[in-house]
N, C-alpha and C. Protein backbone atom coordinates (compact mmCIF):
# COMPACT_ATOMS: atom_id res chain seq x y z
N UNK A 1 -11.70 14.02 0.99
CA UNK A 1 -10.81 12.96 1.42
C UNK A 1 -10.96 11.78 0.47
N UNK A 2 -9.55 11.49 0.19
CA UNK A 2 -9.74 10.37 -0.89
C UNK A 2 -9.63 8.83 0.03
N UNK A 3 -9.97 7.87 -0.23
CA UNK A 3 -10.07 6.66 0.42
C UNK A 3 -9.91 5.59 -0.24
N UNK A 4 -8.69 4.57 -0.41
CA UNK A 4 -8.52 3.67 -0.67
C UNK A 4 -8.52 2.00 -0.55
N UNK A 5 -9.42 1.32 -1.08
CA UNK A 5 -9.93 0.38 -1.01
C UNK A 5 -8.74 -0.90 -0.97
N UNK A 6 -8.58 -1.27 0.24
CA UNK A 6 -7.20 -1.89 0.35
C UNK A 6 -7.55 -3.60 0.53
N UNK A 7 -9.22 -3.88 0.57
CA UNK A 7 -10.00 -5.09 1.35
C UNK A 7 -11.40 -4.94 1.12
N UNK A 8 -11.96 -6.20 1.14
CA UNK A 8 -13.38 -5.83 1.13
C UNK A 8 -14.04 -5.36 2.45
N UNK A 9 -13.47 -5.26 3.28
CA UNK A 9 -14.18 -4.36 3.93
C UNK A 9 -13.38 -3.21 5.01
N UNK A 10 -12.09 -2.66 4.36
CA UNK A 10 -11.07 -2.09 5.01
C UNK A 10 -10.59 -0.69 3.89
N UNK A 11 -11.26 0.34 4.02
CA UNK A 11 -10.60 1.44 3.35
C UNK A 11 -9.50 2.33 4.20
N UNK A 12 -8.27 3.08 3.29
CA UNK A 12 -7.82 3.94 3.92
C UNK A 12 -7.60 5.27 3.52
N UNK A 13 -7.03 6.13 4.43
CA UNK A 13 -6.92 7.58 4.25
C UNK A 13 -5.40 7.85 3.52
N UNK A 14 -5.02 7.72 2.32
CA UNK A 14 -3.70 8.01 1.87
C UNK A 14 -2.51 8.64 2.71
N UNK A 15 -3.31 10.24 3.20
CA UNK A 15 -2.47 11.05 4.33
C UNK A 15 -2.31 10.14 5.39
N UNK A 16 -3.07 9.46 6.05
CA UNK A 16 -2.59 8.54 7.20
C UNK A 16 -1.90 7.48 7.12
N UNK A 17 -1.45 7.19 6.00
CA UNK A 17 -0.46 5.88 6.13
C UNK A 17 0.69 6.23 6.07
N UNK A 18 1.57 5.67 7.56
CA UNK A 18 2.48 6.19 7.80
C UNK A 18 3.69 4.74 7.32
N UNK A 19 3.63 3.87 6.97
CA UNK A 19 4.26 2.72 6.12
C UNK A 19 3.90 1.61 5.16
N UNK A 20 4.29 1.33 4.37
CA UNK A 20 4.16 0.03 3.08
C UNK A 20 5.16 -0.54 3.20
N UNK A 21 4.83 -1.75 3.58
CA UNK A 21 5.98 -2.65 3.07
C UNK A 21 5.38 -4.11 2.56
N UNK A 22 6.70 -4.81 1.71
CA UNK A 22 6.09 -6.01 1.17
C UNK A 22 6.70 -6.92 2.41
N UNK A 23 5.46 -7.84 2.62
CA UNK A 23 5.57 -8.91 3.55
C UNK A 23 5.50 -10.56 2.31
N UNK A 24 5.49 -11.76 3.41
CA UNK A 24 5.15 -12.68 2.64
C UNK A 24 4.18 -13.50 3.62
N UNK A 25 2.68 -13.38 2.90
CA UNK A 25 1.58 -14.24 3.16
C UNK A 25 2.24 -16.06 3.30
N UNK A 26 0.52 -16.39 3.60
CA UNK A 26 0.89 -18.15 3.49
C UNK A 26 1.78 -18.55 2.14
N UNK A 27 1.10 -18.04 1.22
CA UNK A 27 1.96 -18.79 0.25
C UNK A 27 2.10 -17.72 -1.21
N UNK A 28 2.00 -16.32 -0.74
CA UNK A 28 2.18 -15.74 -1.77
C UNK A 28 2.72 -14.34 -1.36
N UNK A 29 2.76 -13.09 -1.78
CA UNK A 29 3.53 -11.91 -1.19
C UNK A 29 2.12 -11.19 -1.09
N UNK A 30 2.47 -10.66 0.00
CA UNK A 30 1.19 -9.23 0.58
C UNK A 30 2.00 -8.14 1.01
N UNK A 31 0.69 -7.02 0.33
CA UNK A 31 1.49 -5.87 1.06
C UNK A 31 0.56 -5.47 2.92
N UNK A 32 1.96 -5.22 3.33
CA UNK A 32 1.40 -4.53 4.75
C UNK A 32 1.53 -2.90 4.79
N UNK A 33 0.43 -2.25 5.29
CA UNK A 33 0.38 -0.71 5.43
C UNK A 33 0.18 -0.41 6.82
N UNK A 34 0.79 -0.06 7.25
CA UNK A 34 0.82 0.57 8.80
C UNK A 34 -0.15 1.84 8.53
N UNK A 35 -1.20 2.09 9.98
CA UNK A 35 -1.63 2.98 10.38
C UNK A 35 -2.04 3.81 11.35
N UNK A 36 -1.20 4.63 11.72
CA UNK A 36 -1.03 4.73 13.22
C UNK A 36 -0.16 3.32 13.91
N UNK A 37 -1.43 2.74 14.78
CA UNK A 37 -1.07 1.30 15.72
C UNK A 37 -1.66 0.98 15.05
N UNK A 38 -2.44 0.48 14.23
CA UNK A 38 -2.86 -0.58 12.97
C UNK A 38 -2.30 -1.04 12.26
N UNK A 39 -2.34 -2.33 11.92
CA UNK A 39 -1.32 -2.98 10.49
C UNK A 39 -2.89 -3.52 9.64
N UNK A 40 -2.13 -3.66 8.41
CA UNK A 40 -3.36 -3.79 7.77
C UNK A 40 -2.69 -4.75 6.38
N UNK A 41 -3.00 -6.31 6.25
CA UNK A 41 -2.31 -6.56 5.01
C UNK A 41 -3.19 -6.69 3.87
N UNK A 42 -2.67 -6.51 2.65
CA UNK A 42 -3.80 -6.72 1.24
C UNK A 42 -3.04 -7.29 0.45
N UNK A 43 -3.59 -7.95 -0.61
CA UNK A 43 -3.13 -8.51 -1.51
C UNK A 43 -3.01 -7.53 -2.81
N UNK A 44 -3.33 -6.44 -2.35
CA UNK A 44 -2.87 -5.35 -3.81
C UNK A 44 -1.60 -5.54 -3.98
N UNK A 45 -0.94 -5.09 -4.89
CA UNK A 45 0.50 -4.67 -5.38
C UNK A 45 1.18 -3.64 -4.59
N UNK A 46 2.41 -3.46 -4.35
CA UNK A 46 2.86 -2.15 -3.85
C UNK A 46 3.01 -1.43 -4.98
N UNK A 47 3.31 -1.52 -6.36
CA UNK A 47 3.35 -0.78 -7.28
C UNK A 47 1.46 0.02 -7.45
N UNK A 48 0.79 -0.68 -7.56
CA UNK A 48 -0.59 -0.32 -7.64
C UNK A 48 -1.24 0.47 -6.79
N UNK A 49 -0.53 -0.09 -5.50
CA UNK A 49 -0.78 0.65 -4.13
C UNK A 49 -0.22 2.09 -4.20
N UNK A 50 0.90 2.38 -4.13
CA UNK A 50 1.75 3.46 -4.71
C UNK A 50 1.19 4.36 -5.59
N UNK A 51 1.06 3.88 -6.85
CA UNK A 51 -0.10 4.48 -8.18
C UNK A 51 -1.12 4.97 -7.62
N UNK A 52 -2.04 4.28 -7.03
CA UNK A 52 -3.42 4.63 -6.60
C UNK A 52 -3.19 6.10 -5.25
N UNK A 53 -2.06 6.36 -4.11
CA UNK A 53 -2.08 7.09 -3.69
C UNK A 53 -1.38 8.48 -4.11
N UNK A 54 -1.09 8.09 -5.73
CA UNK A 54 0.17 9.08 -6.39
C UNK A 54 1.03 9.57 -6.17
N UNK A 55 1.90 8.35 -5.35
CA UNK A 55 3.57 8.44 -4.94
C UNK A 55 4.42 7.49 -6.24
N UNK A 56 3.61 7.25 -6.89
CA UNK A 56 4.63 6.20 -8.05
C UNK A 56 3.54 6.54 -9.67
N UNK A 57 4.40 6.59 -10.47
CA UNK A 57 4.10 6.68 -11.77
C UNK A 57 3.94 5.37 -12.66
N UNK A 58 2.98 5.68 -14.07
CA UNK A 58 3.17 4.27 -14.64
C UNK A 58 4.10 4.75 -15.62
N UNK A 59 5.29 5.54 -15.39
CA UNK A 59 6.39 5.65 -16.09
C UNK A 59 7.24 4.57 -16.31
N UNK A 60 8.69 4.14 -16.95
CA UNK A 60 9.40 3.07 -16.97
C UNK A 60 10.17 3.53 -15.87
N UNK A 61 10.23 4.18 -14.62
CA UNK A 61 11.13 4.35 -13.90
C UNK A 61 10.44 3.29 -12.78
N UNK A 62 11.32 2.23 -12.02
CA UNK A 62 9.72 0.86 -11.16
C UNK A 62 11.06 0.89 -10.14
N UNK A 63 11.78 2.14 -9.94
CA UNK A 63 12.28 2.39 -8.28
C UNK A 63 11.35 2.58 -7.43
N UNK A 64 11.54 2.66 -6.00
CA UNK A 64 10.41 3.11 -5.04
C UNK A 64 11.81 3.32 -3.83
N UNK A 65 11.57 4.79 -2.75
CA UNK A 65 12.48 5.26 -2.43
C UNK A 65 11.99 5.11 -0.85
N UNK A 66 12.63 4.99 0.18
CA UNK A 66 11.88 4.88 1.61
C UNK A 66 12.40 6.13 2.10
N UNK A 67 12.03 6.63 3.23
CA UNK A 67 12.87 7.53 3.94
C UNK A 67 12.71 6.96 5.50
């Protein structure tokens, strides 16, 4: 199981995240990841975030698709 470091003290399970989305913090943009009934926000990137669970490439293609 791979586990991603989303906080200093908040890892997650790639397979279990069932949403990403970009929110906006106090005064800057955060991403929020739903899990299960958990929300969880970080200041990673959604592009990085994405990369790191290998749903997005560091290709020149910087779409991202929802379903």
């Amino acid at each position: 199981m791979k586990l991603i470091k989303i906080s200093n003290n908040v890892a997650v399970n790639p397979e279990s995240i069932d949403a990403i989305e970009v929110g906006k913090g106090q005064s800057k943009k955060t991403t929020i990841i739903q899990v299960g009934t958990k929300t969880y926000t970080t200041e990673m990137g959604v592009k990085e975030l994405l990369t790191s669970i290998e749903l997005a490439s560091t290709s020149k293609w910087d779409g991202f698709f929802g379903g």
